[in-house]
C-alpha atoms as a PDB file:
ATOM      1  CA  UNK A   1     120.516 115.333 117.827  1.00  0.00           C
ATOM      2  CA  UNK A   2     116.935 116.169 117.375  1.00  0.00           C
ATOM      3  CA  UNK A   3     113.787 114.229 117.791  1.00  0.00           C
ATOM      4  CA  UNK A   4     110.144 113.761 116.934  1.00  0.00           C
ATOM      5  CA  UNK A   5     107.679 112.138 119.178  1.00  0.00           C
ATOM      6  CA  UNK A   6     104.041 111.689 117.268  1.00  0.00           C
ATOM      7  CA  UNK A   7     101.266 110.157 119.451  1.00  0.00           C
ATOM      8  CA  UNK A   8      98.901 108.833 116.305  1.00  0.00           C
ATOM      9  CA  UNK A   9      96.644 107.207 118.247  1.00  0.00           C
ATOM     10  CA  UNK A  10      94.830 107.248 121.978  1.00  0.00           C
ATOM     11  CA  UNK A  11      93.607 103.715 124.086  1.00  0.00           C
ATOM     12  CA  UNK A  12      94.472 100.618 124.003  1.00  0.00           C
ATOM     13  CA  UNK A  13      92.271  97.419 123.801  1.00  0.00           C
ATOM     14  CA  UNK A  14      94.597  95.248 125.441  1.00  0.00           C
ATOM     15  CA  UNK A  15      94.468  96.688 129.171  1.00  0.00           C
ATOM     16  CA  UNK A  16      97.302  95.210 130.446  1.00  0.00           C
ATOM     17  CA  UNK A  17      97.446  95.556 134.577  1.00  0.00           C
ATOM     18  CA  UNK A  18     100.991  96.958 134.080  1.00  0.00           C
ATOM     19  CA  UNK A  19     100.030  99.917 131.880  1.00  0.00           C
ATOM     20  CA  UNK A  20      98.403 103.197 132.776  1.00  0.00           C
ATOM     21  CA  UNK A  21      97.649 104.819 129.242  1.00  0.00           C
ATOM     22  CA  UNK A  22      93.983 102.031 128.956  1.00  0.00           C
ATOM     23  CA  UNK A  23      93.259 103.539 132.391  1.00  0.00           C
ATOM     24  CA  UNK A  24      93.953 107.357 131.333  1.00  0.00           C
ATOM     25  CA  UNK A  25      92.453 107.380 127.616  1.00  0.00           C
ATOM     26  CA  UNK A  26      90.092 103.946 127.921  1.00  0.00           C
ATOM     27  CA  UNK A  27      90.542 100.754 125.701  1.00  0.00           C
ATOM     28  CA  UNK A  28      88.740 102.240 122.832  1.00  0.00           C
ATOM     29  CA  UNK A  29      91.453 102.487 120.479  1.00  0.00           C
ATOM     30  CA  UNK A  30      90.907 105.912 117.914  1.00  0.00           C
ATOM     31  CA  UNK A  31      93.560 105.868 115.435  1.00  0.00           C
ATOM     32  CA  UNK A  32      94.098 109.293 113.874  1.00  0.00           C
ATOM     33  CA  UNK A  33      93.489 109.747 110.009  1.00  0.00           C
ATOM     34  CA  UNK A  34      96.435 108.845 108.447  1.00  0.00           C
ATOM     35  CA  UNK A  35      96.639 111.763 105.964  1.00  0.00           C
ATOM     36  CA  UNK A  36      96.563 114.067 108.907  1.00  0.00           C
ATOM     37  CA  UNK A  37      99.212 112.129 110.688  1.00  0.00           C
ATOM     38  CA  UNK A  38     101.542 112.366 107.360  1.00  0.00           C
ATOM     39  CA  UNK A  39     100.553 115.979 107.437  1.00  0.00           C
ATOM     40  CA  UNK A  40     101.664 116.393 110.810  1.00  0.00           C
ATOM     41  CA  UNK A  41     105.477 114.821 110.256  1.00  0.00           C
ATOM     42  CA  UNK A  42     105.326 116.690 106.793  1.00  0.00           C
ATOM     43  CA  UNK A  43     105.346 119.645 108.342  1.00  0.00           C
ATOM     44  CA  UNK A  44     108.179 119.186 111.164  1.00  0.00           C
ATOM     45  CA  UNK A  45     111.103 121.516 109.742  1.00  0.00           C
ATOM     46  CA  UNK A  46     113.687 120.241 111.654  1.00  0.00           C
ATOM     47  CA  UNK A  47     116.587 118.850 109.302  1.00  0.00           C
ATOM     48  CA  UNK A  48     117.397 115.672 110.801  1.00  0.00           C
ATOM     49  CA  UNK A  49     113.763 115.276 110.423  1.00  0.00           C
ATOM     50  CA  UNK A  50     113.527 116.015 106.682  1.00  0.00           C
ATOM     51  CA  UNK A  51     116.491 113.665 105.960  1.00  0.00           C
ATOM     52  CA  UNK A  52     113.974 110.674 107.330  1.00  0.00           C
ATOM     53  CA  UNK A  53     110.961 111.879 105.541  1.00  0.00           C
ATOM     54  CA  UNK A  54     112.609 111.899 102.056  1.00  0.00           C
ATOM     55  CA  UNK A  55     113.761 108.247 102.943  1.00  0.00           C
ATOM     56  CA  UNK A  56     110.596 107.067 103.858  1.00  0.00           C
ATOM     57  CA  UNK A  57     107.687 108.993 103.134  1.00  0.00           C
END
């Protein structure tokens, strides 16, 4: 079955020693706009896909 990944957001504040994404993008978190990111899924046109945005968008 198909899937979506959406990244809606880069850094993380927390900068745990585990995790590499603080150390690749910083730990300034930027959120994207959230109209955008509804945008974004909106305009996936995969069916599975659509079934989930009608449910919860």
């Amino acid at each position: 079955m198909p899937a979506a990944i959406m990244e809606y957001g880069t850094g993380c504040r927390k900068a745990c020693s585990f995790c590499l994404r603080w150390g690749i993008e910083g730990v300034e978190e930027k959120l994207i706009d959230h109209d955008l990111t509804r945008r974004d899924l909106l305009s996936i046109e995969e069916d599975t896909i659509r079934k989930y945005q009608q449910l919860t968008l």
